[in-house]
N, C-alpha and C. Protein backbone atom coordinates (compact mmCIF):
# COMPACT_ATOMS: atom_id res chain seq x y z
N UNK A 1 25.58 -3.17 7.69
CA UNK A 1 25.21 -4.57 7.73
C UNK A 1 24.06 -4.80 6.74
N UNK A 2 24.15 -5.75 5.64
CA UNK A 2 23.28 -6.21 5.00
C UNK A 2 22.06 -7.13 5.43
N UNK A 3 20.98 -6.82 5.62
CA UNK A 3 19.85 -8.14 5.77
C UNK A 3 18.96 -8.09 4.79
N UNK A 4 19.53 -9.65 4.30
CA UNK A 4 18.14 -9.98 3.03
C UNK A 4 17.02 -10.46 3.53
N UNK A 5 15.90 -9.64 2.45
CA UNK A 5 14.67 -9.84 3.10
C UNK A 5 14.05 -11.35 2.67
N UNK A 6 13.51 -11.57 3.29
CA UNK A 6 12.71 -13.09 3.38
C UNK A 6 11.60 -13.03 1.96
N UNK A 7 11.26 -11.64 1.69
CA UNK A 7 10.28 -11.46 1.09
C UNK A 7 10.40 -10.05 0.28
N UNK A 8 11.20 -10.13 -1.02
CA UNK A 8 11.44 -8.84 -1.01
C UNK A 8 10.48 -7.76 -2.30
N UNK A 9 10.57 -6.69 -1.68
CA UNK A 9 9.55 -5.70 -2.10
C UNK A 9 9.25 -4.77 -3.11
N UNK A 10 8.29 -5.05 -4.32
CA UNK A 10 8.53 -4.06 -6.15
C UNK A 10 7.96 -3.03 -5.55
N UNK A 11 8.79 -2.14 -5.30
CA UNK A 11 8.13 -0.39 -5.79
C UNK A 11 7.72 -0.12 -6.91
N UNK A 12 6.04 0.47 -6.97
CA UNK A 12 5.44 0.60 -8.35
C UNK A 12 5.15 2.17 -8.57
N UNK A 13 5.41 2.71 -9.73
CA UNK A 13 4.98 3.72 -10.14
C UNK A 13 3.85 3.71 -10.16
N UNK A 14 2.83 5.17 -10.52
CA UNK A 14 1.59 5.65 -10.48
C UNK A 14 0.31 4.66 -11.51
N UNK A 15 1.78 4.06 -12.63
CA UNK A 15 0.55 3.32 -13.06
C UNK A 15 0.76 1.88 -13.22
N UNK A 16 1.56 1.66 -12.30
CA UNK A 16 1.83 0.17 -11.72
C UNK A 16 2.79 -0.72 -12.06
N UNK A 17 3.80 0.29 -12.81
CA UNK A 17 4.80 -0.56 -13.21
C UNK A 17 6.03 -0.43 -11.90
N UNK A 18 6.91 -1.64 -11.98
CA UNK A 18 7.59 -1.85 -11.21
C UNK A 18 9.11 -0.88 -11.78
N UNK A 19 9.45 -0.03 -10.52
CA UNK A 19 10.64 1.02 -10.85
C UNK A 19 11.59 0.01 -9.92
N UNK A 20 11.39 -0.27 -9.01
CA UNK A 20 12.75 -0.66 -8.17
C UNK A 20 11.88 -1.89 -6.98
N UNK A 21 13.00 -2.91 -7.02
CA UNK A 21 12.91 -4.36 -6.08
C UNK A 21 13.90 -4.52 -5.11
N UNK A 22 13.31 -4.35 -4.24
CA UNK A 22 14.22 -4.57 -2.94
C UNK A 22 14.71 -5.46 -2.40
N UNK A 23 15.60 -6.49 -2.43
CA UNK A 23 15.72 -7.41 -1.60
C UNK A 23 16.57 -7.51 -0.46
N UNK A 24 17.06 -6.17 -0.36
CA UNK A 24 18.18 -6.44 1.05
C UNK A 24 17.75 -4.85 1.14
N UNK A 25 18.42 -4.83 2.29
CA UNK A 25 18.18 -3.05 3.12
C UNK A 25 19.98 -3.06 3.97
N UNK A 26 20.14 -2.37 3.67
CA UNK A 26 21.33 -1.73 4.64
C UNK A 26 21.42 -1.06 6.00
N UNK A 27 21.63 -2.19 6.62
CA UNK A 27 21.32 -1.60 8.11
C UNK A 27 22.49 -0.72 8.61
N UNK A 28 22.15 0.34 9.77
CA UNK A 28 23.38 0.93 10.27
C UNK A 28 22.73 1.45 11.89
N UNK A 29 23.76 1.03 12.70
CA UNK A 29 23.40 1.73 13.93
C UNK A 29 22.96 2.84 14.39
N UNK A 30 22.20 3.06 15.60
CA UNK A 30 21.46 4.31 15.59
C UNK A 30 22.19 5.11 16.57
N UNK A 31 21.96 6.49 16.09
CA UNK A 31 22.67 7.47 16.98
C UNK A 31 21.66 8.06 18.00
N UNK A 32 22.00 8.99 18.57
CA UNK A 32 21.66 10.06 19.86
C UNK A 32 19.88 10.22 19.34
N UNK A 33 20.16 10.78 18.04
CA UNK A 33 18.71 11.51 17.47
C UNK A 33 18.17 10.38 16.62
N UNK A 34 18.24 9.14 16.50
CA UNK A 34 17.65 8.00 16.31
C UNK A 34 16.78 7.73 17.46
N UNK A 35 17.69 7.14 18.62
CA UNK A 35 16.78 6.89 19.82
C UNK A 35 16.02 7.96 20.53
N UNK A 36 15.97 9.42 20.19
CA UNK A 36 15.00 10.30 20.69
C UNK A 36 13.65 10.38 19.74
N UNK A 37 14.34 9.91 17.98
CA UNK A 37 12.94 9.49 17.64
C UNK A 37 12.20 8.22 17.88
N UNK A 38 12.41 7.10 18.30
CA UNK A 38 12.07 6.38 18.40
C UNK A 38 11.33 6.69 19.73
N UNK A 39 12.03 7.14 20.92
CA UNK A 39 11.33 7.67 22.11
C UNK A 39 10.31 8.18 22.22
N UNK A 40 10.48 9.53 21.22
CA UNK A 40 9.23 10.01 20.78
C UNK A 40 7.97 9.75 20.20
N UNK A 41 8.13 8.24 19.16
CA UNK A 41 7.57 7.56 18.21
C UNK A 41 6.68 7.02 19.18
N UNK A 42 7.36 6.36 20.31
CA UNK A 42 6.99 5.62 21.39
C UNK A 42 5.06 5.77 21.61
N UNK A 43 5.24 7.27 22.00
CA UNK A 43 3.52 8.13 22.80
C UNK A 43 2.26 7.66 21.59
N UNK A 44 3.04 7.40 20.47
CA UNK A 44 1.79 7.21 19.62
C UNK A 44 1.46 5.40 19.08
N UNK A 45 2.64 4.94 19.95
CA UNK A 45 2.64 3.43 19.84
C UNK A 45 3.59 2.56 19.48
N UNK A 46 3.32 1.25 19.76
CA UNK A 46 4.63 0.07 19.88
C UNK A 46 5.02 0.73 18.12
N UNK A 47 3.75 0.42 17.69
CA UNK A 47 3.53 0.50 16.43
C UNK A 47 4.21 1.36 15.48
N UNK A 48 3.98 2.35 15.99
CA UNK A 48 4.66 3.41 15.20
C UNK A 48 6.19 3.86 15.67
N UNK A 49 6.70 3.35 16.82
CA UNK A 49 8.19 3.30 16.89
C UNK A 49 8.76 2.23 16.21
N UNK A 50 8.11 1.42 16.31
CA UNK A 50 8.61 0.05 15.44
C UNK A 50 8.65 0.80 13.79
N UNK A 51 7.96 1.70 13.51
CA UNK A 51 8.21 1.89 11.99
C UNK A 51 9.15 2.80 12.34
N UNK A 52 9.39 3.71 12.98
CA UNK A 52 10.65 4.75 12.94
C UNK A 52 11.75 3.59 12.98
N UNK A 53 11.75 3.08 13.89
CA UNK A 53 13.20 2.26 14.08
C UNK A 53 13.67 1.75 12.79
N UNK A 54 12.61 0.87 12.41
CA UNK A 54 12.81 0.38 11.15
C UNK A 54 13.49 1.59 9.76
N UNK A 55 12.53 2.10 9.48
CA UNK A 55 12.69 3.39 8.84
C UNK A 55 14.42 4.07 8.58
N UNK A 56 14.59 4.45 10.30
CA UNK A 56 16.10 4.90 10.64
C UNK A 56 16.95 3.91 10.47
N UNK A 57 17.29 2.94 10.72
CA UNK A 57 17.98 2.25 10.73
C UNK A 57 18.26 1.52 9.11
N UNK A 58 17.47 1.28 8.56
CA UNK A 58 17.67 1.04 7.10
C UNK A 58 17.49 2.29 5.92
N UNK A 59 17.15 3.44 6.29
CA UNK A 59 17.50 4.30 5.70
C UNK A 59 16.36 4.50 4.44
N UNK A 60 14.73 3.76 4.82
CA UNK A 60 13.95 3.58 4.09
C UNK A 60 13.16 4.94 4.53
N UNK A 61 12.06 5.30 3.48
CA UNK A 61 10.79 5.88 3.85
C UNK A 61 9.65 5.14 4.68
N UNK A 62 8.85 5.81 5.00
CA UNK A 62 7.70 4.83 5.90
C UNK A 62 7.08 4.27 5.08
N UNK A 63 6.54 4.88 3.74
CA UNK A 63 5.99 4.07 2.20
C UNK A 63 6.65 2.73 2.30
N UNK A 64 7.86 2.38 2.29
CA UNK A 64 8.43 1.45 1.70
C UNK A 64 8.39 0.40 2.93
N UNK A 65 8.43 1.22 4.23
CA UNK A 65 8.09 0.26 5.21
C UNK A 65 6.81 -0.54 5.07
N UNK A 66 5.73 0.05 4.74
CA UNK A 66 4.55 -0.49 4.78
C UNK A 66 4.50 -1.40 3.71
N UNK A 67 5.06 -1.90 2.91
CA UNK A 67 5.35 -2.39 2.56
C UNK A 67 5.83 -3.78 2.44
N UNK A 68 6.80 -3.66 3.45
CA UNK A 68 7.55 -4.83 3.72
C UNK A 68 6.78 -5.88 4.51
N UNK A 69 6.98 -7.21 3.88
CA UNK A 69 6.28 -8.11 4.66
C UNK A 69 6.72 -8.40 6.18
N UNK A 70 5.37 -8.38 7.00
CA UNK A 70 5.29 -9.27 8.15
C UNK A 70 6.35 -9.60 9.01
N UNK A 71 6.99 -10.71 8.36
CA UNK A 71 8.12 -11.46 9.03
C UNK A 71 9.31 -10.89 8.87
N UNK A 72 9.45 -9.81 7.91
CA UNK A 72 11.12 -9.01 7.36
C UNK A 72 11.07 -8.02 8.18
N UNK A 73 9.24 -7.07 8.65
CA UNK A 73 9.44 -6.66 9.74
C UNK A 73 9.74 -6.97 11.11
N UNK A 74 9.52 -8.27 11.39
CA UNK A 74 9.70 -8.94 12.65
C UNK A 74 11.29 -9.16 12.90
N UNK A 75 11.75 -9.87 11.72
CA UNK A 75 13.47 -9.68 11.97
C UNK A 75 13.99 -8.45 11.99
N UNK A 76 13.31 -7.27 11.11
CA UNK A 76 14.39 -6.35 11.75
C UNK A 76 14.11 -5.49 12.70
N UNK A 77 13.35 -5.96 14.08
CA UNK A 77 12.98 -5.92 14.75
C UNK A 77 13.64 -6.10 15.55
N UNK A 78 14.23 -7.54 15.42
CA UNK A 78 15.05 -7.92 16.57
C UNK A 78 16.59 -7.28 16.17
N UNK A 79 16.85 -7.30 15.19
CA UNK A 79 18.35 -6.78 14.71
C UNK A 79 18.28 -4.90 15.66
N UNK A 80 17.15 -4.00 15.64
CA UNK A 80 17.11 -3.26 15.84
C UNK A 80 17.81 -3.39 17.62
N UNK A 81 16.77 -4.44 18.42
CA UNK A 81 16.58 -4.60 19.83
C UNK A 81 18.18 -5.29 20.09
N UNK A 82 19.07 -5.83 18.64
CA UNK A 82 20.10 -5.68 19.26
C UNK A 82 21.16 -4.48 19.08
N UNK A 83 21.34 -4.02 18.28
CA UNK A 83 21.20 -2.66 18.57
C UNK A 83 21.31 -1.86 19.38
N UNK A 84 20.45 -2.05 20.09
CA UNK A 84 19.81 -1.04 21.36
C UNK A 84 20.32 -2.18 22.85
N UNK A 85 20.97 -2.83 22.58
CA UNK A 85 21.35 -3.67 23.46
C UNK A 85 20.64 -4.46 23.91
N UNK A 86 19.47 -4.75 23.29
CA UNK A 86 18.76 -6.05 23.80
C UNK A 86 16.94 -5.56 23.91
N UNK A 87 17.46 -3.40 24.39
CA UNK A 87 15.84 -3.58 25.28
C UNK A 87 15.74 -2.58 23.98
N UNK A 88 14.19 -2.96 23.60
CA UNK A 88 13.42 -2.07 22.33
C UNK A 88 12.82 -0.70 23.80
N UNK A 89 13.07 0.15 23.14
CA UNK A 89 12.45 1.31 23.80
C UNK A 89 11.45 1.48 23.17
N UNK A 90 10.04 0.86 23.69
CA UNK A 90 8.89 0.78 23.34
C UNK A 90 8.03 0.06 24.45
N UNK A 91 6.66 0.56 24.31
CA UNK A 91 6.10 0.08 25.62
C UNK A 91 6.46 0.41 26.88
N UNK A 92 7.42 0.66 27.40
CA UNK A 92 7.94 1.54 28.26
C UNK A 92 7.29 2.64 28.59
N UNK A 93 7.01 3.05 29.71
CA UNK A 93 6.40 4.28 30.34
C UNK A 93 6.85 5.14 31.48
């Protein structure tokens, strides 16, 4: 599944030139060892499962996550939580 980003993102080389622009990410459902990282991701925060999910599911590095604006993280956020059938495994204890 394709989602274009709202806001999309220049990867820059070391001395600041732009190598590659992102504007869509390729999403794909998560398997068995997706949701055990994300589980795992969980102990160290909403935060940091929210970047695995993200991460796994579009097939990005965490670099490139940090990256991404705000609100492109917030939608694929929810694309993730559907996904997962609705419930984000996060915050959960």
């Amino acid at each position: 599944m394709e989602h274009r980003l709202k806001h999309p993102v220049e990867l820059n080389d070391k001395d600041g030139n732009v190598v590659q622009r992102i504007d869509s990410l390729e999403l794909r459902r998560f398997k068995g060892a997706d949701v055990a990282a994300i589980g795992n991701a969980n102990a160290k925060g909403a935060g940091e499962a929210l970047r695995v999910m993200v991460c796994r599911m579009a097939g990005i590095p965490p670099s490139t996550f940090d990256q991404l604006d705000g609100q492109d993280v917030t939608e694929l956020g929810e694309v993730a939580a559907g996904f997962l059938g609705g419930a984000l495994p996060i915050g959960a204890q």
